[in-house]
Protein backbone atom coordinates (compact mmCIF):
# COMPACT_ATOMS: atom_id res chain seq x y z
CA UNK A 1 65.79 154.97 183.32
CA UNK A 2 69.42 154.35 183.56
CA UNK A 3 69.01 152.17 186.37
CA UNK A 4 65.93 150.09 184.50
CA UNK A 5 68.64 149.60 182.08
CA UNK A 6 71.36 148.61 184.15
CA UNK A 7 69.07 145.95 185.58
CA UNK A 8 67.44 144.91 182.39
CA UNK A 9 71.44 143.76 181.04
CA UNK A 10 72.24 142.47 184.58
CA UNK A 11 68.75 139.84 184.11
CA UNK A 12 69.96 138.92 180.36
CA UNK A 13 73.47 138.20 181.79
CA UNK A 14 72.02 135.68 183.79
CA UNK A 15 69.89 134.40 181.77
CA UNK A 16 72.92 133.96 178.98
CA UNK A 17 74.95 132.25 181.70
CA UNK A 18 72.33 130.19 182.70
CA UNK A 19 71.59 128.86 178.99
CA UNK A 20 75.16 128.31 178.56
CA UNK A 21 75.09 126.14 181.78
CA UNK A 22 72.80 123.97 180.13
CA UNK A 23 73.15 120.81 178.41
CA UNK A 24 74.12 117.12 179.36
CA UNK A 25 76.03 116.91 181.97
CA UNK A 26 78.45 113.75 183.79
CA UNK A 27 79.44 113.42 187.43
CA UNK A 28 82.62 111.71 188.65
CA UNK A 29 82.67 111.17 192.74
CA UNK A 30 84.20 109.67 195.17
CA UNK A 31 86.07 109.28 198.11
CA UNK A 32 90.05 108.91 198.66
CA UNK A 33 91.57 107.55 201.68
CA UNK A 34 94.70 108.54 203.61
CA UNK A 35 94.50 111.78 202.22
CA UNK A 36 96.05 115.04 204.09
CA UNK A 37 94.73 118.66 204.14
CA UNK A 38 96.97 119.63 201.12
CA UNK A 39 96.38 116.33 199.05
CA UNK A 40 95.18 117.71 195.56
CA UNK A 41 93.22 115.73 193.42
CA UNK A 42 93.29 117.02 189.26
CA UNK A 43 90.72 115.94 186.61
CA UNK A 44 92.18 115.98 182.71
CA UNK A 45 90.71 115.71 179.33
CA UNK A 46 92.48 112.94 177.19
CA UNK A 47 92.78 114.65 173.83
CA UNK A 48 94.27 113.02 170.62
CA UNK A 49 96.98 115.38 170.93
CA UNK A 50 97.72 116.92 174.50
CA UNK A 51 96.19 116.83 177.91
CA UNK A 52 94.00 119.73 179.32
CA UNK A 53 93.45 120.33 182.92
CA UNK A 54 89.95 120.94 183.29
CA UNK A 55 89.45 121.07 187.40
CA UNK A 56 90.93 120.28 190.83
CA UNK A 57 89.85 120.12 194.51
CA UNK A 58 91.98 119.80 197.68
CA UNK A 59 90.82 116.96 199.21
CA UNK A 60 91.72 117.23 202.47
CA UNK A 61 91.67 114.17 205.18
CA UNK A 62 88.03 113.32 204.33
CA UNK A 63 88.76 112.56 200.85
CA UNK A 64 85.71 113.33 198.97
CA UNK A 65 85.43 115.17 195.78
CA UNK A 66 82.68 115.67 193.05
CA UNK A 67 83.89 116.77 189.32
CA UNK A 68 80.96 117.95 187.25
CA UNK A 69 81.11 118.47 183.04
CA UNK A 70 79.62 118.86 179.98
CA UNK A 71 79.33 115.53 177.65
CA UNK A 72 79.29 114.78 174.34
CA UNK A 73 77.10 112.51 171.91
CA UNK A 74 80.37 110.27 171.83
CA UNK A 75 83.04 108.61 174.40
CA UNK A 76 85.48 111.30 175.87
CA UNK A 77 88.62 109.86 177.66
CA UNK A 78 89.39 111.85 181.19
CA UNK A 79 92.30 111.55 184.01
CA UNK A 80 92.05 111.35 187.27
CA UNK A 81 95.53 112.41 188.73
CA UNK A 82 97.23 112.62 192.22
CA UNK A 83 100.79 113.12 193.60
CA UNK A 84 101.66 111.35 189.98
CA UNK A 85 99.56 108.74 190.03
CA UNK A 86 96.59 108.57 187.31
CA UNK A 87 93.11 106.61 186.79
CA UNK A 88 92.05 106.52 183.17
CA UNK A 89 88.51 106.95 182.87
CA UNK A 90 85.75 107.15 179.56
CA UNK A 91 82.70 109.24 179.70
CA UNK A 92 79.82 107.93 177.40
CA UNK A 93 76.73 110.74 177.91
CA UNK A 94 75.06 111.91 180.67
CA UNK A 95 76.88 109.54 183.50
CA UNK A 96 77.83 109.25 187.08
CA UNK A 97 81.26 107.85 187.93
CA UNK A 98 81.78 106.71 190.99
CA UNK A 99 85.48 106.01 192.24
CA UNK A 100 87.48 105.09 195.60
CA UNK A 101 90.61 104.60 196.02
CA UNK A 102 93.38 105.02 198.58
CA UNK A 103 96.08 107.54 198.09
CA UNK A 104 99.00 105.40 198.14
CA UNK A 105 97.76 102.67 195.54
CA UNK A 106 95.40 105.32 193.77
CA UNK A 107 96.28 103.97 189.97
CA UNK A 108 96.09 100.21 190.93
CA UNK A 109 93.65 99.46 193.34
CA UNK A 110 90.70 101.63 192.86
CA UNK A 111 86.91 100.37 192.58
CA UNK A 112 85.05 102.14 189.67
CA UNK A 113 81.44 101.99 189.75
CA UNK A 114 78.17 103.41 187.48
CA UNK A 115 80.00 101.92 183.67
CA UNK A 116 81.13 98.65 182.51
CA UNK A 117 83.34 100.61 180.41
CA UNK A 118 84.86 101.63 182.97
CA UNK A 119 85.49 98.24 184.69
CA UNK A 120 86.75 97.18 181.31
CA UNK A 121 89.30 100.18 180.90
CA UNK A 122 90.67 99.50 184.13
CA UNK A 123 91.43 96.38 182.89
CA UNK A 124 93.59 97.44 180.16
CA UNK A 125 95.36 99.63 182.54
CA UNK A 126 96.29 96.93 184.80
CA UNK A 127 97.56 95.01 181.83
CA UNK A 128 99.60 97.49 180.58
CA UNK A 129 101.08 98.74 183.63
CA UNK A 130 101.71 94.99 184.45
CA UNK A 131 103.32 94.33 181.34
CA UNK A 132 105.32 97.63 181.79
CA UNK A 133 106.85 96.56 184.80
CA UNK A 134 107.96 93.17 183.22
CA UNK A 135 109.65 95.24 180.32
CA UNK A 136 111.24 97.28 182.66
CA UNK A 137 112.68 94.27 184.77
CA UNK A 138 113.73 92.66 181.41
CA UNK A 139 115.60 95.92 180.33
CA UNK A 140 117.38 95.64 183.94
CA UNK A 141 118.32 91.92 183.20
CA UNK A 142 119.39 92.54 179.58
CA UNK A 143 121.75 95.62 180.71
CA UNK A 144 123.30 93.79 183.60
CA UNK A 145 124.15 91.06 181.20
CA UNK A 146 122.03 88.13 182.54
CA UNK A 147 120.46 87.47 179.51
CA UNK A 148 121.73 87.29 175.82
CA UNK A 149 120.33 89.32 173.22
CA UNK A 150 118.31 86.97 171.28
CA UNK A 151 116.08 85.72 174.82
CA UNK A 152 115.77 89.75 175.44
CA UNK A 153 114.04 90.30 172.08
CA UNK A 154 112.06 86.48 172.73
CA UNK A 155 110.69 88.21 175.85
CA UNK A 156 109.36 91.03 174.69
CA UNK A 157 107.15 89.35 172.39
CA UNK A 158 106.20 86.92 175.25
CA UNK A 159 105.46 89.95 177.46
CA UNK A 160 103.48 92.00 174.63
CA UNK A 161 101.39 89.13 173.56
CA UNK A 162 100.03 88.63 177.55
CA UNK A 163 99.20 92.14 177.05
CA UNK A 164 97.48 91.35 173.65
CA UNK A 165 95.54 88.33 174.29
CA UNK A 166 93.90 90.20 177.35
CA UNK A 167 93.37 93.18 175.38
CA UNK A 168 91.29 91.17 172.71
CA UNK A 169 89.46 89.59 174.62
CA UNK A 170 87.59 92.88 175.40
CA UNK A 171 88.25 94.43 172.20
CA UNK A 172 86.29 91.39 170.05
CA UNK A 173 83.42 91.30 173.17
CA UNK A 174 82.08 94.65 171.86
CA UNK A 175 84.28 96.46 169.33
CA UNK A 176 82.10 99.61 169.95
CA UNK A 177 83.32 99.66 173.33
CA UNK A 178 86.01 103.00 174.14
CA UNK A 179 88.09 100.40 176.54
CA UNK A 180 88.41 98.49 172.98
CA UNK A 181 89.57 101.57 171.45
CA UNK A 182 91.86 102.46 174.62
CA UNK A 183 93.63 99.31 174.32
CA UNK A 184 94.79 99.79 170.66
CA UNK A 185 96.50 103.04 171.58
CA UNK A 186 98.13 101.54 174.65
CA UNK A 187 101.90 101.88 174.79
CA UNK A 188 105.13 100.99 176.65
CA UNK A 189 108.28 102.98 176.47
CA UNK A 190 106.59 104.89 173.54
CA UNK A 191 105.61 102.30 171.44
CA UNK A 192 102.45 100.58 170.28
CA UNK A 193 101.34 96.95 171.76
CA UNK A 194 99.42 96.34 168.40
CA UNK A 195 101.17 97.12 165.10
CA UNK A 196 98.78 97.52 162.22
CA UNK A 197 101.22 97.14 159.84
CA UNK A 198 101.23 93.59 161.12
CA UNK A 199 98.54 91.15 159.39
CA UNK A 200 97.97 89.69 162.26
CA UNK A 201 97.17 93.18 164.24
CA UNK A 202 95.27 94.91 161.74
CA UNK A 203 92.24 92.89 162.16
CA UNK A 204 91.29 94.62 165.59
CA UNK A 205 91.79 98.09 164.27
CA UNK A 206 89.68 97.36 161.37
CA UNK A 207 87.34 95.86 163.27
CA UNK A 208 87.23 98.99 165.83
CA UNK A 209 87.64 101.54 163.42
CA UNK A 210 84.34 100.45 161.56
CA UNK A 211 82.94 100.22 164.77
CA UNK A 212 83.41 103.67 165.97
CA UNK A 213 82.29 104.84 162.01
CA UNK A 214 78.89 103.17 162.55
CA UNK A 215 78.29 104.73 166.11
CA UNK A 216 80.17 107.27 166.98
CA UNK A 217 80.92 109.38 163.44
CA UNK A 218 81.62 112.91 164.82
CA UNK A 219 84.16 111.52 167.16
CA UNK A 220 87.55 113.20 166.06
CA UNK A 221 88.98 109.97 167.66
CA UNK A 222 86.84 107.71 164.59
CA UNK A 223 88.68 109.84 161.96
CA UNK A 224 91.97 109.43 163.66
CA UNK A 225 91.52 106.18 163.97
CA UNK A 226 90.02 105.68 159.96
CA UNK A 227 93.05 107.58 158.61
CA UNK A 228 95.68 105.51 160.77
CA UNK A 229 94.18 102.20 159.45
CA UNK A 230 93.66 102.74 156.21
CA UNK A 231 96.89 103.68 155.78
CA UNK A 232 98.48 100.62 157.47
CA UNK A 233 96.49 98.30 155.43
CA UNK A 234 97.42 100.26 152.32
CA UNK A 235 101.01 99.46 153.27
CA UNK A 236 100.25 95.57 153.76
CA UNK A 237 98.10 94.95 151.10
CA UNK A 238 100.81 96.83 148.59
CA UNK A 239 103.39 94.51 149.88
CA UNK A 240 100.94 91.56 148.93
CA UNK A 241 100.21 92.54 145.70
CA UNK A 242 103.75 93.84 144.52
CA UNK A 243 106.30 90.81 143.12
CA UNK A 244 109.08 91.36 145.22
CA UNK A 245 112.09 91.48 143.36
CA UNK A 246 115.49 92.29 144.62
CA UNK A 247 117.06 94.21 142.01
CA UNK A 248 114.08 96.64 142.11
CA UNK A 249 116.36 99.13 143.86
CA UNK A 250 118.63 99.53 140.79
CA UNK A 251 116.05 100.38 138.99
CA UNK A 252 115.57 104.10 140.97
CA UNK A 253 117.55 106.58 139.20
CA UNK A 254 120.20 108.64 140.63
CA UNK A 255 118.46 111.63 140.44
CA UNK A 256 115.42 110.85 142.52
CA UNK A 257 117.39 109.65 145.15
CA UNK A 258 119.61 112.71 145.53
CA UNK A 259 115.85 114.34 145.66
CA UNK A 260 115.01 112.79 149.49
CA UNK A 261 115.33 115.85 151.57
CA UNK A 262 112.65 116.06 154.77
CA UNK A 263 113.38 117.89 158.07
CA UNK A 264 114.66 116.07 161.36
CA UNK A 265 113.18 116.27 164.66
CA UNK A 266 114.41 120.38 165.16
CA UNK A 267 112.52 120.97 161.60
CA UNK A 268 115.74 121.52 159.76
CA UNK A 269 115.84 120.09 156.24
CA UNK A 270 118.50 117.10 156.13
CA UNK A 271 119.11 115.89 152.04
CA UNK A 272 120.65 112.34 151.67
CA UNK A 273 122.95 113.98 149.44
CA UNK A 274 124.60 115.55 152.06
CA UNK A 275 125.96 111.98 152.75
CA UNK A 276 127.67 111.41 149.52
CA UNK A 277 131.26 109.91 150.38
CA UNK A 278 129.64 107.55 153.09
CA UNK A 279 128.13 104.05 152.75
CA UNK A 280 125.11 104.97 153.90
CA UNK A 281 121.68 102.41 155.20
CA UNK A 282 118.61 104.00 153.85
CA UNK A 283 115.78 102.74 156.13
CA UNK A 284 111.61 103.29 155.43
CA UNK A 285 109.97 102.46 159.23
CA UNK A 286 107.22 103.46 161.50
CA UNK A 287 108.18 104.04 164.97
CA UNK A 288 104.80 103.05 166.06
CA UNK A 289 105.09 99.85 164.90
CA UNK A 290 105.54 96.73 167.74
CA UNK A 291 108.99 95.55 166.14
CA UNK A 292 110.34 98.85 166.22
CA UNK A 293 112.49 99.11 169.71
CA UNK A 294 113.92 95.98 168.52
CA UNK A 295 114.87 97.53 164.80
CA UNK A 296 116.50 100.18 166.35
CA UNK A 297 118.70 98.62 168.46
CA UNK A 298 119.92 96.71 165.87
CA UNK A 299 120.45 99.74 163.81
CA UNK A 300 122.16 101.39 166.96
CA UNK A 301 124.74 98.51 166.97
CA UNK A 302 125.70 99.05 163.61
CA UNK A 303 125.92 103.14 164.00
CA UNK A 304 128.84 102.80 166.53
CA UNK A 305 130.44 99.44 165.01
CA UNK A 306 131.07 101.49 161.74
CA UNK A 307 131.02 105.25 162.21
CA UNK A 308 132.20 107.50 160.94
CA UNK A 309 132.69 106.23 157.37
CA UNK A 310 128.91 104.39 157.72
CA UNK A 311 125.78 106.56 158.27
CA UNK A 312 121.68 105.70 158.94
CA UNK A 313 119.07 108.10 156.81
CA UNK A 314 115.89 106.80 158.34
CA UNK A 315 112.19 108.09 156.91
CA UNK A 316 109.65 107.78 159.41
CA UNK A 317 105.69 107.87 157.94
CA UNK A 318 104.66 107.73 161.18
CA UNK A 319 101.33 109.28 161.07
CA UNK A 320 101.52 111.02 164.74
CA UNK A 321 104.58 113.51 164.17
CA UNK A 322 104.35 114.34 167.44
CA UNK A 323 105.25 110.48 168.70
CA UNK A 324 107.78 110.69 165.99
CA UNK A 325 109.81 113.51 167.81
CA UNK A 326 109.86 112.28 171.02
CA UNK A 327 110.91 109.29 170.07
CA UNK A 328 113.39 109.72 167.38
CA UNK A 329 114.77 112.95 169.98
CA UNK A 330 118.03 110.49 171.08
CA UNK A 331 118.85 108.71 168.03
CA UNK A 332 122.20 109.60 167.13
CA UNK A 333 121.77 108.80 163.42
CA UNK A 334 119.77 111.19 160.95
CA UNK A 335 116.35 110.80 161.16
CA UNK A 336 113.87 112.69 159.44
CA UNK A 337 110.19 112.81 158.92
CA UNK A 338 107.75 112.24 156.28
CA UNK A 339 104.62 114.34 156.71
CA UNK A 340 102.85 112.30 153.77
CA UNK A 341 103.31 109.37 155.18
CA UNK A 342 102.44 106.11 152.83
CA UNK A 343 101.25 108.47 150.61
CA UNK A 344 104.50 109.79 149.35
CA UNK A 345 105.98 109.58 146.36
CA UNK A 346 109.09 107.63 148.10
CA UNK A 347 106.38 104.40 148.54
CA UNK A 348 106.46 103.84 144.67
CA UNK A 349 109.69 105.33 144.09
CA UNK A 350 111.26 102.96 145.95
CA UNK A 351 109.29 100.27 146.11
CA UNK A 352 108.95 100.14 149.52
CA UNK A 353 106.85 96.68 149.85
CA UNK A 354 106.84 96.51 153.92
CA UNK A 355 108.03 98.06 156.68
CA UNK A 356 111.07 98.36 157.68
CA UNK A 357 112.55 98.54 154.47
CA UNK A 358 116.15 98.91 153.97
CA UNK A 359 118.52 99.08 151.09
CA UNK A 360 122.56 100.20 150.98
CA UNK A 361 123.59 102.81 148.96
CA UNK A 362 127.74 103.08 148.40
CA UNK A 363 130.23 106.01 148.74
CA UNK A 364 129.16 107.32 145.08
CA UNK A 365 125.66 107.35 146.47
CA UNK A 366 124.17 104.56 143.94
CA UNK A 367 121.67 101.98 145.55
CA UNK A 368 123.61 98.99 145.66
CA UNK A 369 121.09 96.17 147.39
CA UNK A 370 117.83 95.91 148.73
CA UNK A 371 118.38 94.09 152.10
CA UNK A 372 116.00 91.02 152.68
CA UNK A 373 114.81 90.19 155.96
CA UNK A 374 117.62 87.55 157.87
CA UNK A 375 120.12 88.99 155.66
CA UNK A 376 123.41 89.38 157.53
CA UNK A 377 123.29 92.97 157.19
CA UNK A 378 127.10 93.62 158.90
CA UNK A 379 128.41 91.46 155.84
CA UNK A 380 126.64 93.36 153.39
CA UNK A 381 128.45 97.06 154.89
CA UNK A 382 131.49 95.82 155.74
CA UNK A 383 131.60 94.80 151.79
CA UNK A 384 131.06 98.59 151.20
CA UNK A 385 133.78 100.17 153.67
């Protein structure tokens, strides 16, 4: 009887792990050249916060490899990696992937077959890593002193809107698409190609995010990508509909403004207050935002021409708090972190109309000016000191 038992459990085992081996299923194949016997070939999941390593396979000198998985009624991004070298790929249902490469130009020069998505993604790739490399070369030229400051920041918009143009062209073919969605997310040195705080880069994440509402609505990624656009077009659209007015920032009293305190990258709570007796630059921004590398050098330059009597309290509302940290992990000024983003209170209490927005506060800690954009900002500190 015991053993009847034993058996019977050992037969609804299986059956349990068979049932749970069920279900739609993609394939991604191939074959990699120039491999060796300890070559090791990884497959990732792509999540909207962190990278999971789902399988790997030593490839050995024949190269081949097969990657099996379960999909999902929506897109699902995935990495191929090797000896630090990736190929970004999208899995839309129940597909088979089909990729070659050789192992020393494995992210570049690979052939992707079985999705057009896939074609299109590698496009964006190339198109970042291309305009990566041009960035790079300019931030070689710009440190050796070749170039002046003002053609450094010229390139960089030349540079990022190569990267643009390419990327809407597939974005506006089929806004559906995941290589659409892909290329609003792409990045160089941490920051965004296409700011939708910008008017004129909003329109594609609009565009995509109602895209991905009508087709793909249990996505996490359609949610994400809701939230983030809504609230950059709450930001632009307040800035239309506000007068500005320049003495605005008199208007906030005293009291509110010794109220700002939000934690820094460590989590520690840092109060403006607690830079009463300096001339301090309060500065709303979004590190996500396409102008920001260049806003922060500037702000960088006028750190360590005025220290120590001149300090920098800069809220982020970046939505992604996790961007945030790396990237505000070096700046030498305070920087802190606004979980609400554009929906706190600091929006409307200090009429924050666009981002950046700055405004100069004295050694008594009263707002003294609102800064407008081409303002000669140096002028307007040293008047303070």
């Amino acid at each position: 009887m015991k053993i009847f038992q034993n058996l019977l459990a050992f037969f609804i085992l299986c059956a349990l792990v068979s049932c749970s081996d069920k279900g739609p299923k993609f394939v991604i194949e191939g074959k990699i050249s120039d491999t060796a016997d300890t070559t090791m070939l990884y497959l990732e999941k792509r999540e909207l916060s962190q990278i999971t390593l789902l399988d790997s396979v030593k490839l050995g000198t024949k190269g081949e490899f097969k990657f099996k998985g379960k999909s999902t009624p929506y897109p699902e991004f995935y990495v191929l990696r090797l000896n630090g070298q990736v190929i970004n790929l999208v899995i839309d249902s129940t597909e088979t992937i089909k990729v070659n490469a050789s192992a020393g130009t494995f992210g570049t020069e690979y052939t992707v077959e079985g999705s057009e998505y896939n074609v299109q993604l590698k496009a964006i790739t190339l198109a970042q890593n291309k305009a990566s490399q041009a960035l790079d070369d300019l931030q070689k030229r710009f440190t050796n002193k070749e170039i002046q400051e003002q053609e450094y920041f010229d390139q960089i918009q030349i540079i990022a809107s190569e990267y643009k143009d390419a990327a809407l062209k597939i974005i506006f073919s089929d806004t559906k698409n995941p290589a659409s969605y892909f290329a609003l997310f792409q990045k160089v040195r941490g920051y965004l190609f296409f700011d939708p705080y910008d008017k004129s880069d909003y329109k594609p994440f609009a565009a995509v995010a109602t895209a991905w509402d009508l087709y793909y609505p249990n996505s996490p990624r359609t949610k994400h990508l809701h939230d983030y656009t809504l609230n950059a077009i709450k930001v632009r659209r307040q800035g239309e509909q506000q007068p500005f007015d320049i003495n605005s920032a008199n208007e906030v009293d005293a009291a509110k403004y010794y109220n700002i305190e939000l934690p820094d990258v460590n989590g520690t709570p840092i109060s403006l207050s607690s830079l009463k007796g300096k001339v301090v630059l309060l500065d709303f921004t979004v590190y996500q935002s396409e102008k920001s590398p260049e806003h922060n050098i500037i702000l960088n330059r006028l750190y360590n021409k005025f220290k120590p009597d001149f300090e920098i309290y800069q809220v982020s509302f970046d939505t992604d708090v996790h961007f945030w940290k790396n990237s505000a992990s070096n700046i030498p000024w305070v920087a802190v972190h606004e979980k609400k983003s554009l929906d706190s209170p600091l929006v409307t209490r200090f009429n924050v109309q666009a981002l950046p927005a700055l405004l100069l506060i004295n050694r008594n800690g009263e707002i003294v000016k609102r800064l407008v954009p081409g303002e000669n900002i140096e002028t307007e500190i040293q008047k303070l000191l």
